[in-house]
Protein backbone atom coordinates (compact mmCIF):
# COMPACT_ATOMS: atom_id res chain seq x y z
CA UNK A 1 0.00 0.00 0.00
CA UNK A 2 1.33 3.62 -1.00
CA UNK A 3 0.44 6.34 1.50
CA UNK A 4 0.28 10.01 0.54
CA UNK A 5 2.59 12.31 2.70
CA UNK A 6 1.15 16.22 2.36
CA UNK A 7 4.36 18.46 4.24
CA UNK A 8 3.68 22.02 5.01
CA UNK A 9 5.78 24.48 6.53
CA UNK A 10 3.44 26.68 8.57
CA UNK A 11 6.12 29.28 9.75
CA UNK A 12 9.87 29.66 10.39
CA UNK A 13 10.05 26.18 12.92
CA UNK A 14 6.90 24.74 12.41
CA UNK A 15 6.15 21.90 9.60
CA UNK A 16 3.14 19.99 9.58
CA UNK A 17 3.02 16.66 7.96
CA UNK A 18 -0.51 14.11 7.43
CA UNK A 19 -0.89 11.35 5.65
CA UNK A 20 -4.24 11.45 3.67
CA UNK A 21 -4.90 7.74 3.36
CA UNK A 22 -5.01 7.49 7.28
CA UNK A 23 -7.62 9.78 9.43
CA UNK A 24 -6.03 11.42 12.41
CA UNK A 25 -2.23 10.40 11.61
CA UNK A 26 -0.43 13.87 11.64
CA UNK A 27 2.32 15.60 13.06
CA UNK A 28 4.36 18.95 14.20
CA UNK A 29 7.83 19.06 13.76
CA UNK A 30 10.59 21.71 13.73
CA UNK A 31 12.13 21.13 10.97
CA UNK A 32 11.76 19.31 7.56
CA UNK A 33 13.59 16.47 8.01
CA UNK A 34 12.68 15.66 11.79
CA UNK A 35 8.54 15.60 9.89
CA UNK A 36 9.42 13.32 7.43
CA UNK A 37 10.96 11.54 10.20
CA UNK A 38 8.29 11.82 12.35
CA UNK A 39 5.51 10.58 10.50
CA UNK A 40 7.33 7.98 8.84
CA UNK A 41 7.00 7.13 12.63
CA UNK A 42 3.47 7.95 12.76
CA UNK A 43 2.51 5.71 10.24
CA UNK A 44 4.23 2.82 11.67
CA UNK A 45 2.51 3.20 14.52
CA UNK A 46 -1.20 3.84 12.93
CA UNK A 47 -0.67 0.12 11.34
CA UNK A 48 0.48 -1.53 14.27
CA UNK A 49 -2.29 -0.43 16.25
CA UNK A 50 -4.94 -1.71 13.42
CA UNK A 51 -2.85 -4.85 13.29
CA UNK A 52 -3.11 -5.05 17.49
CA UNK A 53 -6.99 -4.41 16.90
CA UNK A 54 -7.73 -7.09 13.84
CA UNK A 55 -9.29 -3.94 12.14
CA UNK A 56 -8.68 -3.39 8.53
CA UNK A 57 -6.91 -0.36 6.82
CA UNK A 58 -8.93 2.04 5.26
């Protein structure tokens, strides 16, 4: 499964990154690379939790 990453830098220290195939899984970051990081991270952890819960991805 691909997931779409949308990155935005809000202001000077402030990036916001979502990915648009999961509700909810976002996140704040500093800088560009610690958001791609980050929810890298996120998404990890959104699919482990669905795995832990025998739900299905979206």
């Amino acid at each position: 499964m691909k997931f779409n990453i949308k990155l935005k830098k809000v202001r000077e220290n402030l990036y916001i990154a979502s990915c648009t195939n999961l509700p909810g899984c976002h996140i704040e970051a500093p800088t560009r690379q610690e958001a791609e990081r980050m929810i890298k991270s996120a998404i990890q952890a959104y699919i482990k939790s669905y795995k832990q819960h025998h739900e299905k991805l979206i």
